[in-house]
N, C-alpha and C. Protein backbone atom coordinates (compact mmCIF):
# COMPACT_ATOMS: atom_id res chain seq x y z
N UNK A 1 97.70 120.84 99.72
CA UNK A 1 96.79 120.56 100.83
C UNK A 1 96.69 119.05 101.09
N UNK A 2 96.01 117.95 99.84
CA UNK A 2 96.28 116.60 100.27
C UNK A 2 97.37 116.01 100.48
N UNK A 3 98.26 116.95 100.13
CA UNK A 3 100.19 116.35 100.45
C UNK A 3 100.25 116.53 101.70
N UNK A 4 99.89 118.12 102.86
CA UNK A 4 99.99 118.09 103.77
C UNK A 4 99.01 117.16 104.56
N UNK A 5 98.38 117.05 104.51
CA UNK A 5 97.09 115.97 105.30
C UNK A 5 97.92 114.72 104.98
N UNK A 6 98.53 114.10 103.89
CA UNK A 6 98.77 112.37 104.10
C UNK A 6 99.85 112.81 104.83
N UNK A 7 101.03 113.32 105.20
CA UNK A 7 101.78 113.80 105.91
C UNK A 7 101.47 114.00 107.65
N UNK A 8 100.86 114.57 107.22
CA UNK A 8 99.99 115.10 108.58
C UNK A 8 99.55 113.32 109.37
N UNK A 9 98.74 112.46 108.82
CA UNK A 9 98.35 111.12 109.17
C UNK A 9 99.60 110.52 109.44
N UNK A 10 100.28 110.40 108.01
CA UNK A 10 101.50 109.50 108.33
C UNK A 10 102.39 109.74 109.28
N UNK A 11 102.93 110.81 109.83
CA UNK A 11 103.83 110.94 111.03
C UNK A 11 102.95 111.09 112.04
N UNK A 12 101.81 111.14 112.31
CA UNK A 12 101.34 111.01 113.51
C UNK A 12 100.65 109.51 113.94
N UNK A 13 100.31 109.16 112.91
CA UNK A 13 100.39 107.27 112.96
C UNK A 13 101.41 106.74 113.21
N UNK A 14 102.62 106.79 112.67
CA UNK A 14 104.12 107.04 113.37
C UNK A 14 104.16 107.05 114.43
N UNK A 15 104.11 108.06 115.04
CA UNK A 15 104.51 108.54 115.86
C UNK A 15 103.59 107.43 117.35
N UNK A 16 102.36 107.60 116.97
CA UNK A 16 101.54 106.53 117.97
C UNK A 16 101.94 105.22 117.93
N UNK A 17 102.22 104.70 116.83
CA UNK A 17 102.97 103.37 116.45
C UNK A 17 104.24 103.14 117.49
N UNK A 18 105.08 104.11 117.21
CA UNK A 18 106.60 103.86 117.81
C UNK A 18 106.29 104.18 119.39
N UNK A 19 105.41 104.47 119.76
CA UNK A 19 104.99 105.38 121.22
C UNK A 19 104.57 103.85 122.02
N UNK A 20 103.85 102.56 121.09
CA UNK A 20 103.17 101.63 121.62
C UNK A 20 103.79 100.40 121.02
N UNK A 21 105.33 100.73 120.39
CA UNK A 21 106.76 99.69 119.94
C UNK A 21 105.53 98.73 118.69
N UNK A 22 104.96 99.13 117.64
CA UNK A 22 104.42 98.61 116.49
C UNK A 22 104.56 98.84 115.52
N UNK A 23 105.44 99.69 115.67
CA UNK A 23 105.47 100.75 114.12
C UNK A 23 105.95 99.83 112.95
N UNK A 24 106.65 99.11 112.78
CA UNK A 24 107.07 98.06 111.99
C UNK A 24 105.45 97.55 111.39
N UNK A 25 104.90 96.85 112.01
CA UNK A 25 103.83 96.18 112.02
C UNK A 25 102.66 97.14 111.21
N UNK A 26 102.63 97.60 112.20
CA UNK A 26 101.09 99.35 111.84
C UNK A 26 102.21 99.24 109.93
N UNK A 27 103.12 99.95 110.24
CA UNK A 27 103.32 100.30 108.78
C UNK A 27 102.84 99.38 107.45
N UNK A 28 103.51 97.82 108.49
CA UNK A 28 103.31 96.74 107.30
C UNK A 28 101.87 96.62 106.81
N UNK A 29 101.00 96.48 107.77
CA UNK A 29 99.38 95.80 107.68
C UNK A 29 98.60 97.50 106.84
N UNK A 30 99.11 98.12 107.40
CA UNK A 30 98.71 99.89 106.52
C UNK A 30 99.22 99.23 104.65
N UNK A 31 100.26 98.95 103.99
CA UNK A 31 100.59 98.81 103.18
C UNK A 31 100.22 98.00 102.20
N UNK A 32 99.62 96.71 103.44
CA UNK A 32 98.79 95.51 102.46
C UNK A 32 97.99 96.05 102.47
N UNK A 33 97.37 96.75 103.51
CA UNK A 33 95.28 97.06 103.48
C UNK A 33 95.40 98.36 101.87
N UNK A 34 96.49 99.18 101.42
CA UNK A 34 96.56 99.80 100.98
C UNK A 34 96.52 99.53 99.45
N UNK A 35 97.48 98.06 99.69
CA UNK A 35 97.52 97.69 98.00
C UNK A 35 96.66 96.48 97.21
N UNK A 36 95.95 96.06 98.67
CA UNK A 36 94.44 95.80 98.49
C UNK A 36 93.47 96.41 97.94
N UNK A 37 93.28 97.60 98.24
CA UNK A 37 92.89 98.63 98.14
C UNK A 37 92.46 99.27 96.77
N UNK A 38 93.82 99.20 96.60
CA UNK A 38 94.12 99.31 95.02
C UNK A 38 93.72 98.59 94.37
N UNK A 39 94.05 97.61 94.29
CA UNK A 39 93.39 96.83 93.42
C UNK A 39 92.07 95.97 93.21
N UNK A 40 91.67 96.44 94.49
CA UNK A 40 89.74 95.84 94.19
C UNK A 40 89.03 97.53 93.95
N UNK A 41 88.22 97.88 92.92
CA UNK A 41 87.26 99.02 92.25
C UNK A 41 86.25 98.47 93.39
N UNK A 42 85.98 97.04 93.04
CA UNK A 42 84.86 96.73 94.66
C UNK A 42 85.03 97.62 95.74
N UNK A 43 85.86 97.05 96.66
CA UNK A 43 86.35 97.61 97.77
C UNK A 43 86.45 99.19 97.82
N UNK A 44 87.11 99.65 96.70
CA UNK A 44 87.08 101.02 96.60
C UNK A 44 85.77 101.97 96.79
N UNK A 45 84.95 101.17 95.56
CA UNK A 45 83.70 102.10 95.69
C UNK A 45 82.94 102.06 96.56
N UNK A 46 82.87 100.82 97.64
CA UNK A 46 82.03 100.56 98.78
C UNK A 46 82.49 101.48 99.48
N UNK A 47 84.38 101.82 99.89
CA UNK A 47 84.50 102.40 100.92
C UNK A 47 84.57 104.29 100.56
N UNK A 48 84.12 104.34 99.18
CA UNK A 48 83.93 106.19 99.04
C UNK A 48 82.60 106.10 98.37
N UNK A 49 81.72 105.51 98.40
CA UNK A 49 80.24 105.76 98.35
C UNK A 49 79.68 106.23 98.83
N UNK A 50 79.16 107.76 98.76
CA UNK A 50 78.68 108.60 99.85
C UNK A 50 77.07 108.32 100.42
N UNK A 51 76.55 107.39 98.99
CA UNK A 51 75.50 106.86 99.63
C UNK A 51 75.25 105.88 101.03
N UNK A 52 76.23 105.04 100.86
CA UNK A 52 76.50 104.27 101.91
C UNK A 52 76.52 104.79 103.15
N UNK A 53 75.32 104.10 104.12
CA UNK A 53 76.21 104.65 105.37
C UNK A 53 77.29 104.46 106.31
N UNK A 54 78.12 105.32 107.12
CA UNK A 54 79.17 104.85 107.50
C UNK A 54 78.93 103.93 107.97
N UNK A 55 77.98 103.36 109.01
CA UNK A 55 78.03 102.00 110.01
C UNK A 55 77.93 101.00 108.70
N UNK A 56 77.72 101.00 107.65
CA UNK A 56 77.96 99.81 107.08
C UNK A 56 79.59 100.08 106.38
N UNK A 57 80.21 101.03 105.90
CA UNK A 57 81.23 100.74 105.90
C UNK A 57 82.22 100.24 106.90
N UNK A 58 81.99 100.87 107.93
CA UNK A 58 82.65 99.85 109.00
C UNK A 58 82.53 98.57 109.56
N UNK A 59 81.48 98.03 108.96
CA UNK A 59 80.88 97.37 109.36
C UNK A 59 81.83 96.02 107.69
N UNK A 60 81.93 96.66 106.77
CA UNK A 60 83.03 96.24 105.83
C UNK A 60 84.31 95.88 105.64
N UNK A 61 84.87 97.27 106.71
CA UNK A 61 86.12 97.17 107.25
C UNK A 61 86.25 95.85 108.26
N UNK A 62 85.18 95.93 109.55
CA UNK A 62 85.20 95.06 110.13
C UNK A 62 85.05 93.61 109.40
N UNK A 63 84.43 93.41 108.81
CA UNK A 63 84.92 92.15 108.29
C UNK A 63 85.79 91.94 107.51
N UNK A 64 86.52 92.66 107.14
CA UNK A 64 87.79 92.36 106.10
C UNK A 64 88.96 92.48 106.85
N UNK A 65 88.65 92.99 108.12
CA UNK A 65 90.46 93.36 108.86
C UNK A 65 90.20 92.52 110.17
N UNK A 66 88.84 92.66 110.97
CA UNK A 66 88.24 92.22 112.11
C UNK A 66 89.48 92.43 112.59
N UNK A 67 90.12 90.80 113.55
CA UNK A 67 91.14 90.71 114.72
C UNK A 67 92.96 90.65 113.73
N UNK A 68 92.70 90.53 112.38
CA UNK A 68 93.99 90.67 112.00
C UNK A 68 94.83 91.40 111.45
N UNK A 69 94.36 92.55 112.42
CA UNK A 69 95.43 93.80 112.21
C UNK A 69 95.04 94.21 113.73
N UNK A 70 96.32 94.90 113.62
CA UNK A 70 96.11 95.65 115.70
C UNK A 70 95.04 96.90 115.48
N UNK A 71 94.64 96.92 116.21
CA UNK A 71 93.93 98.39 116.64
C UNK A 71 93.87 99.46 116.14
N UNK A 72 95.17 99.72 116.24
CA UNK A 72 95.82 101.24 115.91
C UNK A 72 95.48 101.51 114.42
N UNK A 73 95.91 100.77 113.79
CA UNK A 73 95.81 100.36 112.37
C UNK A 73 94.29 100.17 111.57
N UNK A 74 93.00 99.42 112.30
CA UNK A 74 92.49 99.55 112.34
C UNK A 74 91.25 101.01 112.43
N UNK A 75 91.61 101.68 113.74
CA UNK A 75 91.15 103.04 113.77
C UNK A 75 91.30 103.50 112.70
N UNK A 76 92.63 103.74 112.29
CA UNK A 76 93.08 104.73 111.07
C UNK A 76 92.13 104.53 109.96
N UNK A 77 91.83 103.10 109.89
CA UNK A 77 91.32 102.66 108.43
C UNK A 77 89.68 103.30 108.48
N UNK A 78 89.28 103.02 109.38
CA UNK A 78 87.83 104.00 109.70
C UNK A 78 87.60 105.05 110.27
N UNK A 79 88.73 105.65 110.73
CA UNK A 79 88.85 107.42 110.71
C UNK A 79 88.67 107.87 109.08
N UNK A 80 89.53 107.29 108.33
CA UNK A 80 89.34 107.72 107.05
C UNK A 80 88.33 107.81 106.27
N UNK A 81 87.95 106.27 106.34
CA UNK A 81 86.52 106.01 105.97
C UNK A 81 85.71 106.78 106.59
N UNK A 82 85.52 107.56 107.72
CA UNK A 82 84.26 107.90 108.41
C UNK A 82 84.65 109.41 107.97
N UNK A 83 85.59 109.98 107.41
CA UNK A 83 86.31 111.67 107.00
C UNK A 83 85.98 111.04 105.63
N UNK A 84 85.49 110.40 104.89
CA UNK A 84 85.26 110.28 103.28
C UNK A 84 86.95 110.45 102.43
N UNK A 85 87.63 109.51 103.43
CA UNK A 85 89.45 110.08 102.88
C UNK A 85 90.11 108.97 102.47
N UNK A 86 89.15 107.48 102.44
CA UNK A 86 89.46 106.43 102.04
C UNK A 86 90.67 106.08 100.62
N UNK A 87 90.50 107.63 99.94
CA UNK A 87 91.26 107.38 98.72
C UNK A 87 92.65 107.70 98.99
N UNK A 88 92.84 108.43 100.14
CA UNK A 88 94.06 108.72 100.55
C UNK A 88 94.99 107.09 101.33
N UNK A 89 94.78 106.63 101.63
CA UNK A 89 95.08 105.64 102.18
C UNK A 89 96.07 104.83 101.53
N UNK A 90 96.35 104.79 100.06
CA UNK A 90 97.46 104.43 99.75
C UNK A 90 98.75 105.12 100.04
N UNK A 91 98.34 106.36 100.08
CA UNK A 91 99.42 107.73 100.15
C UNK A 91 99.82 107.54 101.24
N UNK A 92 99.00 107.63 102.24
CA UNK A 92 99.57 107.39 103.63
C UNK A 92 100.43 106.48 103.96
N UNK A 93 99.76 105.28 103.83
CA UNK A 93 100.79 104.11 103.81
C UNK A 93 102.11 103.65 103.18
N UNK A 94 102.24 104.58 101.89
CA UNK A 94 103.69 104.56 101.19
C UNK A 94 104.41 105.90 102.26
N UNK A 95 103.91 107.05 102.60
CA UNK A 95 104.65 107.78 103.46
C UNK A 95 104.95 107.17 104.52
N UNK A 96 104.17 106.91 105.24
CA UNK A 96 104.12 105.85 106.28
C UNK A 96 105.13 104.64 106.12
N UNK A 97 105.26 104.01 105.18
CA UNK A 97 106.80 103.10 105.25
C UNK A 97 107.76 103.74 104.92
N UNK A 98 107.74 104.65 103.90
CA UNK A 98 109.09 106.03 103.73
C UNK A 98 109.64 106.18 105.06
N UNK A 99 109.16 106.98 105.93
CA UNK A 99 109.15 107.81 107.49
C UNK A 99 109.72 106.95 108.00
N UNK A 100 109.18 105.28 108.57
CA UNK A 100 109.71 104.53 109.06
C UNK A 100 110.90 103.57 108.40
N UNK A 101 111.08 103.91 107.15
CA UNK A 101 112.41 103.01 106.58
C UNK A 101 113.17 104.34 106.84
N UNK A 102 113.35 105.21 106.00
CA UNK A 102 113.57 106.72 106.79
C UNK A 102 114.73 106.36 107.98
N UNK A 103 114.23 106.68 109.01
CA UNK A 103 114.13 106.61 110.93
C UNK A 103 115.57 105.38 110.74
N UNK A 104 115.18 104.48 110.02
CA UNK A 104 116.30 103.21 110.28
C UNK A 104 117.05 103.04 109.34
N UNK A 105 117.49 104.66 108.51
CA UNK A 105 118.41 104.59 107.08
C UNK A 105 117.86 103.91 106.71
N UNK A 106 117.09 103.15 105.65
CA UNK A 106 116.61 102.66 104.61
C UNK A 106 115.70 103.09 103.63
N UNK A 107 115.90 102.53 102.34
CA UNK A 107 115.05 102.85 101.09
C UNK A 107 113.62 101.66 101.79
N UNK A 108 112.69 102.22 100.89
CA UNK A 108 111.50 100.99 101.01
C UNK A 108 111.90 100.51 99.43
N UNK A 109 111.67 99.30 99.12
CA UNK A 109 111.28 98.71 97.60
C UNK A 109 109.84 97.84 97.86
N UNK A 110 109.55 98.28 96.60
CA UNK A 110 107.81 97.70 96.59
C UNK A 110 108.46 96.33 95.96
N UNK A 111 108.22 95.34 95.84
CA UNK A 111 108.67 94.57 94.77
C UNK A 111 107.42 93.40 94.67
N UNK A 112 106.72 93.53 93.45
CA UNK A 112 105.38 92.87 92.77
C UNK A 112 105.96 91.18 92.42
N UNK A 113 105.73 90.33 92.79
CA UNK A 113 105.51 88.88 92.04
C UNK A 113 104.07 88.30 91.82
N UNK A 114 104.09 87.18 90.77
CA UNK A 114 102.88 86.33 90.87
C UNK A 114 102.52 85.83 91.74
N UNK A 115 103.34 85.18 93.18
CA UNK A 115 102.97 84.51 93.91
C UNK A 115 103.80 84.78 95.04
N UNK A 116 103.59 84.95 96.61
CA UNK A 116 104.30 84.73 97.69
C UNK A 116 105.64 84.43 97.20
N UNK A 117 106.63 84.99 97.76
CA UNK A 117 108.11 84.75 97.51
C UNK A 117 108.43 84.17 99.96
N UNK A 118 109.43 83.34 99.29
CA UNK A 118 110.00 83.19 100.31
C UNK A 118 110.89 83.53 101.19
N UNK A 119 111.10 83.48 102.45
CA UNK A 119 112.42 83.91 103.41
C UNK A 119 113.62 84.55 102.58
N UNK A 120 114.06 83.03 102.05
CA UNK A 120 115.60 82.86 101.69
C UNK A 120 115.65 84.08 100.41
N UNK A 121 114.61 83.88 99.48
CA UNK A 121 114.40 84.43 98.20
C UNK A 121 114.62 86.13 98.35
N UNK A 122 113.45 86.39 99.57
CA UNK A 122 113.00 88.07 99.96
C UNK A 122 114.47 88.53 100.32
N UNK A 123 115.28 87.94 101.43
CA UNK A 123 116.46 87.84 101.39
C UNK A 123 117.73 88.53 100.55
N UNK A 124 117.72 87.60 99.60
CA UNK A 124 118.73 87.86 98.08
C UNK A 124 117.84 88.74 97.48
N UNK A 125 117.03 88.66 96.87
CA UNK A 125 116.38 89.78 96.09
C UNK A 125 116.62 91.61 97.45
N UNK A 126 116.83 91.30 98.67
CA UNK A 126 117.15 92.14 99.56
C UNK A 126 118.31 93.15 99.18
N UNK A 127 119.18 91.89 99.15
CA UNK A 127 120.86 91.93 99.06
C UNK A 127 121.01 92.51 97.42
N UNK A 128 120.14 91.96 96.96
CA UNK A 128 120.67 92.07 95.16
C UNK A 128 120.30 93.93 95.01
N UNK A 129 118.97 94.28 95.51
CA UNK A 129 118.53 95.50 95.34
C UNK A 129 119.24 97.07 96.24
N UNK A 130 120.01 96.67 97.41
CA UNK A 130 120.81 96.58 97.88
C UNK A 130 121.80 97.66 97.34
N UNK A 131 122.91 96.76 96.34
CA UNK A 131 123.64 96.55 95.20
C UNK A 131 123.47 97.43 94.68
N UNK A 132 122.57 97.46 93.91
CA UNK A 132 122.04 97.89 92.73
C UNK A 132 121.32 99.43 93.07
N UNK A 133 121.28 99.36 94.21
CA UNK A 133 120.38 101.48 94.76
C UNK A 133 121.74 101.89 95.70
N UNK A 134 122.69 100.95 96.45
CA UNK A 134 123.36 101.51 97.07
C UNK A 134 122.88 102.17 98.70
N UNK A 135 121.52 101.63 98.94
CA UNK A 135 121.30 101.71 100.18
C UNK A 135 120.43 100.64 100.84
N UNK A 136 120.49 100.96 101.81
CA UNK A 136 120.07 99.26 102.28
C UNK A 136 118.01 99.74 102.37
N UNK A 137 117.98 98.43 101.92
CA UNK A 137 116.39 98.76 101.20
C UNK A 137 115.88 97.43 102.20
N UNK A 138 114.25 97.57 102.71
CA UNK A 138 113.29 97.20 103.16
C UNK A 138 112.49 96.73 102.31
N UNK A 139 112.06 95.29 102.21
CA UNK A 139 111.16 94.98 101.06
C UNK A 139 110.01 94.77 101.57
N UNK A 140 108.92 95.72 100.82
CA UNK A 140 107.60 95.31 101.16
C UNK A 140 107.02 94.76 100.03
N UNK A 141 106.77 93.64 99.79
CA UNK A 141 105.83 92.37 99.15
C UNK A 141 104.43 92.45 98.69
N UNK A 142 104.00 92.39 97.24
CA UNK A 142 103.16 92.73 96.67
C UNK A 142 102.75 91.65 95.91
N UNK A 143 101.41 90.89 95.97
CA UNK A 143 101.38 89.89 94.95
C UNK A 143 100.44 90.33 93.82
N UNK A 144 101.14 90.12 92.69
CA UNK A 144 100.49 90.64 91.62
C UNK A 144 100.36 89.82 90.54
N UNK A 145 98.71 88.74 90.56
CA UNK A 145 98.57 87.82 90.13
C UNK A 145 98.49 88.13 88.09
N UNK A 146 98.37 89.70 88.23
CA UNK A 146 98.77 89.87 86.43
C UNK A 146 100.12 89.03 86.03
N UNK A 147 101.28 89.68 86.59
CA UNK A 147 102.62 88.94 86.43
C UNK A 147 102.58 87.78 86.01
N UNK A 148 103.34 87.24 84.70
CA UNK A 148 102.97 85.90 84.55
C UNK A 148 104.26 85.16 85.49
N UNK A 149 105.35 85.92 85.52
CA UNK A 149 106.21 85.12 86.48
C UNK A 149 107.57 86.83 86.77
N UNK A 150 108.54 86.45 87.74
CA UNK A 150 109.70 87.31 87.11
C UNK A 150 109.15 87.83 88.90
N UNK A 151 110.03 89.76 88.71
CA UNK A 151 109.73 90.69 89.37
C UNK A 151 109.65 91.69 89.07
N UNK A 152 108.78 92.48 89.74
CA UNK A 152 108.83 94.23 89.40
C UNK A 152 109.14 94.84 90.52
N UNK A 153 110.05 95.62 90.86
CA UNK A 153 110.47 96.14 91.77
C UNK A 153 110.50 97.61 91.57
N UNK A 154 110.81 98.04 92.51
CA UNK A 154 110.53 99.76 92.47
C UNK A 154 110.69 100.33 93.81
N UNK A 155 112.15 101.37 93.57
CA UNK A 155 112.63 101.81 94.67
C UNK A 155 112.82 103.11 94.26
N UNK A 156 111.94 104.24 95.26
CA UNK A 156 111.63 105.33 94.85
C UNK A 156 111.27 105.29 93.53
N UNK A 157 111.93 106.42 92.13
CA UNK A 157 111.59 107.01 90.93
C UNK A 157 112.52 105.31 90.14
N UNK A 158 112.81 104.77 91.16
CA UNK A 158 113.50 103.49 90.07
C UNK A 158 113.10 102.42 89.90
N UNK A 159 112.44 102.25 88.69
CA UNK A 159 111.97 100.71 88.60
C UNK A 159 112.77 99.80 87.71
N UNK A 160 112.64 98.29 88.43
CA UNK A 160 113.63 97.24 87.34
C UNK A 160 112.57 96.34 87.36
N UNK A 161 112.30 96.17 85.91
CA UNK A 161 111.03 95.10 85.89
C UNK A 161 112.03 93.87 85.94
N UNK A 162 111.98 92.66 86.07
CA UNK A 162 112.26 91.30 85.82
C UNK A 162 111.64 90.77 85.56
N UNK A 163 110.32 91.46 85.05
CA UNK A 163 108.66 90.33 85.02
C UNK A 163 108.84 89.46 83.82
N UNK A 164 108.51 88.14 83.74
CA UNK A 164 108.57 87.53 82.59
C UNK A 164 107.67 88.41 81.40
N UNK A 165 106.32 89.07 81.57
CA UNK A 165 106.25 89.50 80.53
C UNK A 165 106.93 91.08 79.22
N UNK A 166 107.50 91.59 80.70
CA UNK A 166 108.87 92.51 79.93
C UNK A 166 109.76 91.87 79.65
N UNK A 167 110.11 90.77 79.99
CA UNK A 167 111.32 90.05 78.98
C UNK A 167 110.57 89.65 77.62
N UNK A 168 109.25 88.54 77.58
CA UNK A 168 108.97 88.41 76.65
C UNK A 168 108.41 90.00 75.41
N UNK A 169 108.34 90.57 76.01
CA UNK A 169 107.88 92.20 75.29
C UNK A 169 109.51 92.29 74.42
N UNK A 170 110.39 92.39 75.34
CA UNK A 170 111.98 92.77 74.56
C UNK A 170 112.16 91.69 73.95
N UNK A 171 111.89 90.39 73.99
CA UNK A 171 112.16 89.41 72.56
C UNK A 171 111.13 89.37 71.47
N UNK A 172 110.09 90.44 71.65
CA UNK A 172 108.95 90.26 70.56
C UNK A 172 109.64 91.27 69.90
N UNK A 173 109.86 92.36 70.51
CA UNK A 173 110.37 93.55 69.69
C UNK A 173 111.72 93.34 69.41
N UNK A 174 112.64 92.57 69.88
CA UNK A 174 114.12 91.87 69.13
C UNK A 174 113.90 91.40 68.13
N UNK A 175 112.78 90.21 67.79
CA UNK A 175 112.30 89.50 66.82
C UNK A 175 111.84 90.68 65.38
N UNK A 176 110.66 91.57 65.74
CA UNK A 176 110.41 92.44 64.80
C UNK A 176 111.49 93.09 64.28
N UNK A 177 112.37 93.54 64.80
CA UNK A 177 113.73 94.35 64.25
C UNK A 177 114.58 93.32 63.10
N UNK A 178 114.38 91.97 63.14
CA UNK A 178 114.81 91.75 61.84
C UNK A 178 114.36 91.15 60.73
C-alpha cells in the first residue's frame, strides 16, 4: 500500500514536472528537501506532530523553502504535510529521481561527502562511477558533515565507500591481524 502511494506521488509529480519542462529541477530540490529531512529528528518531528497545527507546519515549510524552490515542489511538500505523509517524502523523492534518471537511461548515484564537491570533481567522480556500474549515472550530492573526508557513494543495492573513515576502519583491523 505505502509502495503504491510513493509511486502513485512520484509519477504524477513527474509527470506535472515534465508537463511545465522542470522535472530536472522539481526532482533535484524534492531530493535535498528529502535528505534534509533525514537528517534533522527536529524537522522531522515538527513536520509529523499531530499535535501541531497544520497552519503552523506550513507555516515551517514556508520558512525553510519560502521562494527557493518552485511551486510545484513546494505544494507537494505541504500536500504531504497537510495528509500527515511527511515521512514518506524521502521515498518519493528517491522514486522520483529513479523515474526521471529512468526516462533519460540513467542510474541515479547518491554520493555523500564532507563538504560541497565541485564542477570538475562531480564530473570525474561521474565518469569514474560510470566505469565502474556500466551505465551512465546522474549524481545527486549529499553533504554529510559525519564523513571525516573521502566518498560514499551508492548506486542502487551498490555501495563503494571511499570515506576516509572506512579506510581508516580497514587499517585498524589490518593492524589488529598481526
Amino acid at each position: 500500500m505505502a509502495d503504491d502511494r510513493v509511486r502513485g506521488y512520484a509519477s504524477g509529480l513527474l509527470e506535472l514536472a515534465r508537463a511545465e519542462g522542470v522535472a530536472d529541477r522539481v526532482s533535484d530540490e524534492l531530493y535535498r528537501i528529502a535528505r534534509a529531512l533525514e537528517s534533522s529528528a527536529d524537522l522531522r518531528l515538527a513536520l509529523s506532530d499531530p499535535r501541531l497545527p497544520p497552519e503552523r507546519k506550513h507555516g515551517i515549510v514556508a520558512d525553510l523553502l519560502g521562494s527557493r524552490v518552485l511551486p510545484l515542489t513546494l505544494n507537494l511538500v505541504n500536500l504531504l504535510v497537510a495528509a500527515e505523509r511527511s515521512r514518506d517524502l524521502p521515498a518519493i523523492a528517491d522514486r522520483l529521481a529513479a523515474l526521471s534518471a529512468a526516462e533519460r537511461e540513467r542510474a541515479v548515484a547518491e554520493v555523500r561527502t564532507a563538504r560541497e564537491l565541485d564542477e570538475e570533481t562531480t564530473a570525474r567522480l561521474a565518469e569514474a562511477l560510470s566505469r565502474a556500474t556500466g551505465k551512465q549515472v546522474e549524481i545527486k550530492a549529499v553533504i554529510d558533515p559525519s564523513l571525516l573526508g573521502g566518498v560514499v557513494a551508492r548506486v542502487g543495492d551498490t555501495v563503494i565507500d571511499g570515506s576516509l573513515r572506512h579506510r581508516l576502519e580497514g587499517l585498524r583491523q589490518a593492524l589488529q591481524r598481526r
